[in-house]
C-alpha atoms as a PDB file:
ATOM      1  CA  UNK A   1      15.324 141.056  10.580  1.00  0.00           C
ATOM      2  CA  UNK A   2      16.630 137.155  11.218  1.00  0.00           C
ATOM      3  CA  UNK A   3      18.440 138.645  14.560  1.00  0.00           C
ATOM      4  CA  UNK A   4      15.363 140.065  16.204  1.00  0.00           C
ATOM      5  CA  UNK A   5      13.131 137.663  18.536  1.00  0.00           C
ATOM      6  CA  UNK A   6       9.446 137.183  17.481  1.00  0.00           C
ATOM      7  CA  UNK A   7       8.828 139.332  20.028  1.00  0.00           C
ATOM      8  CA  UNK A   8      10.349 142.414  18.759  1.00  0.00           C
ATOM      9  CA  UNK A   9       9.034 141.403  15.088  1.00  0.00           C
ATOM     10  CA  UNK A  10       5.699 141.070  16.317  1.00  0.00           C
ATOM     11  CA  UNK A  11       5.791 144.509  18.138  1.00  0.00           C
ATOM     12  CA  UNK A  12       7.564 146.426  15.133  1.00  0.00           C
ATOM     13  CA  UNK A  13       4.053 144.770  12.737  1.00  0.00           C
ATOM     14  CA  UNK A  14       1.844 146.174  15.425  1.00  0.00           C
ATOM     15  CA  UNK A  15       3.862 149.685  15.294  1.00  0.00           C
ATOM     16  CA  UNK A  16       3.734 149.699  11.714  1.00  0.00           C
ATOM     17  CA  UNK A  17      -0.304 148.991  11.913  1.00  0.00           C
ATOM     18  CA  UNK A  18      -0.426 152.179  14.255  1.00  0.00           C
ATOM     19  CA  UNK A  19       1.240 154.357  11.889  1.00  0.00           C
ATOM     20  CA  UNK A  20      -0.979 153.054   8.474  1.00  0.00           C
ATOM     21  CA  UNK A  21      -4.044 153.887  10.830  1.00  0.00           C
ATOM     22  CA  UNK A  22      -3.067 157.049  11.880  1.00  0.00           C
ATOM     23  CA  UNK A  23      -1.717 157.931   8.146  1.00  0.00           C
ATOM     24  CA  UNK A  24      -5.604 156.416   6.955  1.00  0.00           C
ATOM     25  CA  UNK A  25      -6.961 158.719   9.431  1.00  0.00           C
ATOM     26  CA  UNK A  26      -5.283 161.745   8.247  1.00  0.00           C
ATOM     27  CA  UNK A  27      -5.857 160.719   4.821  1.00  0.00           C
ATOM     28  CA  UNK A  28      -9.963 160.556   5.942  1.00  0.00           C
ATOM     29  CA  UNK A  29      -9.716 164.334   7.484  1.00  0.00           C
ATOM     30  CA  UNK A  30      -7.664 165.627   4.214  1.00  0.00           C
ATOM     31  CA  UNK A  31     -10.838 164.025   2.476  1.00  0.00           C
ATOM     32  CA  UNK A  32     -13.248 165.573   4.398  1.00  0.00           C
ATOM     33  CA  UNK A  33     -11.264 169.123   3.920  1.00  0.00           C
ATOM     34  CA  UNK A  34     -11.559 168.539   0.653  1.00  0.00           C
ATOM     35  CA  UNK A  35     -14.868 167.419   0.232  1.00  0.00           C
ATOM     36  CA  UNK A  36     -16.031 170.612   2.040  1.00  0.00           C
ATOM     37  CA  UNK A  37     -13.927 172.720   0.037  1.00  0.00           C
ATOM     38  CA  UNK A  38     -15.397 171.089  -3.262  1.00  0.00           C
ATOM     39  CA  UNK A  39     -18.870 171.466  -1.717  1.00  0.00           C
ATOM     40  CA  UNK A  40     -17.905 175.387  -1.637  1.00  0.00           C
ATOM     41  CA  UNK A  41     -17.134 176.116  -4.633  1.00  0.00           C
ATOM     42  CA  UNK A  42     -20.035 174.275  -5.987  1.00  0.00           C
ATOM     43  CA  UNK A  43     -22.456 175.165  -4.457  1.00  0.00           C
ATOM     44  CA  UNK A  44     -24.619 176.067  -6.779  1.00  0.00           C
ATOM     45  CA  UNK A  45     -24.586 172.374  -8.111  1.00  0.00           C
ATOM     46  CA  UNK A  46     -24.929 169.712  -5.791  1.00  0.00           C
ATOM     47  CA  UNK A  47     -22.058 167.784  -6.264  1.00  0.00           C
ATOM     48  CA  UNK A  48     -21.808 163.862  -6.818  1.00  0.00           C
ATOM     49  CA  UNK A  49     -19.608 163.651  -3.799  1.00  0.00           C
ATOM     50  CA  UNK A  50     -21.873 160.386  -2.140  1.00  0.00           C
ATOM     51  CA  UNK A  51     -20.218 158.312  -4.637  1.00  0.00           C
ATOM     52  CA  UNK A  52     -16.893 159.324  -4.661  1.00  0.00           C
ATOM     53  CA  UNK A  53     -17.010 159.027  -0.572  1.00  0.00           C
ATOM     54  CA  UNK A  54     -18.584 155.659  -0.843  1.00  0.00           C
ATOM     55  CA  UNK A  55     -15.726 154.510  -3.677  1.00  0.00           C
ATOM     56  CA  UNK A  56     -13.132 156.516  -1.215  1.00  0.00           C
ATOM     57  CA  UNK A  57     -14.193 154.766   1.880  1.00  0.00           C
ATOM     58  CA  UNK A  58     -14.579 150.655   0.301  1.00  0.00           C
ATOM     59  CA  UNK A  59     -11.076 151.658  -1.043  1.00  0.00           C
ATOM     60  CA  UNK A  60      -9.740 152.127   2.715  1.00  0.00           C
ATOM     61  CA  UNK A  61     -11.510 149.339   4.135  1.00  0.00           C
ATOM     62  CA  UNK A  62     -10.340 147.480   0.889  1.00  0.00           C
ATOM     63  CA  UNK A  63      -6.507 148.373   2.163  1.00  0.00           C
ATOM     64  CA  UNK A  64      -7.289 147.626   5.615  1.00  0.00           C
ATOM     65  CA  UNK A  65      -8.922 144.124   4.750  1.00  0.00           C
ATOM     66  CA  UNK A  66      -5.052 143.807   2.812  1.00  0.00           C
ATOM     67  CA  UNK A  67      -3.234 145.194   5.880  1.00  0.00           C
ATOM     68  CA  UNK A  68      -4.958 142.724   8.169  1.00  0.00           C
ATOM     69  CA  UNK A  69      -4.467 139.907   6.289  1.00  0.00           C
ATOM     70  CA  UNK A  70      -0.772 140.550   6.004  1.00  0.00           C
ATOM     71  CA  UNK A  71      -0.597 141.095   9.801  1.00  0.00           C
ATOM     72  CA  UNK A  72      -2.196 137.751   9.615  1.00  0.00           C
ATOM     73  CA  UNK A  73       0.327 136.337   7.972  1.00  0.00           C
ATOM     74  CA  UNK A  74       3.226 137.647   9.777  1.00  0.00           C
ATOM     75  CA  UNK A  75       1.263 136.518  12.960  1.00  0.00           C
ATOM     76  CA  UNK A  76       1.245 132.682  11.791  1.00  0.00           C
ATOM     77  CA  UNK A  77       4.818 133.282  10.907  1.00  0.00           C
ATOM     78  CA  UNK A  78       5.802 134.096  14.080  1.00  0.00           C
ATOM     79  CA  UNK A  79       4.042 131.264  15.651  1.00  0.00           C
ATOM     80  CA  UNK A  80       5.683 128.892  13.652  1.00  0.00           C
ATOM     81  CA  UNK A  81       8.832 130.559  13.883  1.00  0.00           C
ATOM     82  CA  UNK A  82       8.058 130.349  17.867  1.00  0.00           C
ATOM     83  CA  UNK A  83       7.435 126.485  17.454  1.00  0.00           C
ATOM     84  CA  UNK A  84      10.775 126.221  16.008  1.00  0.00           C
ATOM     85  CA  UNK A  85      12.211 127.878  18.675  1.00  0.00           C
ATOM     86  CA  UNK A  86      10.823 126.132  21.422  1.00  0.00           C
ATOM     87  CA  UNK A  87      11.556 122.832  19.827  1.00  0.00           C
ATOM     88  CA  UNK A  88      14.731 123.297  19.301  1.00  0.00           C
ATOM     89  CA  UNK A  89      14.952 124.692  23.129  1.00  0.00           C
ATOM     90  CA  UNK A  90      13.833 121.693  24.431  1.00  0.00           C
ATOM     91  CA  UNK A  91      16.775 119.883  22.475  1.00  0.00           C
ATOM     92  CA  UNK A  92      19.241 121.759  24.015  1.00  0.00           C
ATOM     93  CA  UNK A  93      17.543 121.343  27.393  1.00  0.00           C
ATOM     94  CA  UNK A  94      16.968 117.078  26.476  1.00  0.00           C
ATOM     95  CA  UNK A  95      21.342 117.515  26.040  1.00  0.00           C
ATOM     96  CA  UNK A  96      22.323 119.812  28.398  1.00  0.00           C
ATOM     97  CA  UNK A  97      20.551 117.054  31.193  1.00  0.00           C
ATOM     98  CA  UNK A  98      21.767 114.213  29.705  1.00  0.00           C
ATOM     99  CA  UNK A  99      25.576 115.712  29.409  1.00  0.00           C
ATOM    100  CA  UNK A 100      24.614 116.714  33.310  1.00  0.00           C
ATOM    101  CA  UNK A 101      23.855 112.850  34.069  1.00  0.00           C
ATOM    102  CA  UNK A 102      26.899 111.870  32.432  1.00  0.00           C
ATOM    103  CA  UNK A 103      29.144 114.542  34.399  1.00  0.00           C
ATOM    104  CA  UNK A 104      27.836 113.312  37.558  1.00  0.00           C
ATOM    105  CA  UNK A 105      28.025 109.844  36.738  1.00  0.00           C
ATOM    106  CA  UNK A 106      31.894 110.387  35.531  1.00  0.00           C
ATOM    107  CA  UNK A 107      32.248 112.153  39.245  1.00  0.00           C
ATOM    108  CA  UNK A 108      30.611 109.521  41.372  1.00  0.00           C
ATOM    109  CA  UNK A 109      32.818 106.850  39.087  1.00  0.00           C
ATOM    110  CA  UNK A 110      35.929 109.289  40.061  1.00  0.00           C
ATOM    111  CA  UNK A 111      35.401 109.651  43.880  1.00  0.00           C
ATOM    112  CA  UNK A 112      35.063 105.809  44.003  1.00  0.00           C
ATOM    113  CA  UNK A 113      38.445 105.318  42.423  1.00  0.00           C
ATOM    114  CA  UNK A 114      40.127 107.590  44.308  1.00  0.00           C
ATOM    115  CA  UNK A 115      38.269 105.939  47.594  1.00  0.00           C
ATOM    116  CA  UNK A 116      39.603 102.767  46.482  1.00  0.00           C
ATOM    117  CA  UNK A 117      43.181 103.837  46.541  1.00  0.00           C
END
């Protein structure tokens, strides 16, 4: 994971993220199914299933409250990790224009000796 960019770290979290929601929403229709299948066979009884939806549903925003905070997390990672980056970017820029100076200056001092011969 230390080769890829922030970029590609940032947009493998957000794939991730698609995939839990899409799993959660699955999960919710299997729940429903089942619910409805429950309701059924019971039907006689009425079921307690309002409590066991409401437990079932502060459960997944529970996991989604977890998942966001984590994406959170990874978020200000990558931030700082961007920071870093740049910093250390405009280091190697501050060099690269001072070794540039120096180059030319070493040329202009060669072209006058070689004048002066």
């Amino acid at each position: 994971m230390a080769d890829l960019s922030p970029e590609d770290i940032l947009q493998d979290v957000l794939r991730e993220l698609v995939e839990i929601r899409r799993g959660m929403a699955a999960l919710s229709r299997q729940m429903a199914e089942a619910a409805s299948k429950m309701e059924a066979k019971q039907a006689p009884q009425p079921p307690p299933v309002q409590p066991n939806v409401e437990m079932a549903v502060s459960k997944m925003q529970e996991a989604a409250e977890r998942i966001d905070a984590v994406i959170q997390k990874a978020l200000e990672e990558l931030a700082y990790q961007r920071e870093i980056l740049l910093e250390e970017l405009r280091r190697r820029d501050a060099l690269c224009e001072a070794l540039l100076e120096r180059v030319a200056s070493l040329q202009g001092y060669l072209e006058k000796a070689q004048s002066g011969r």
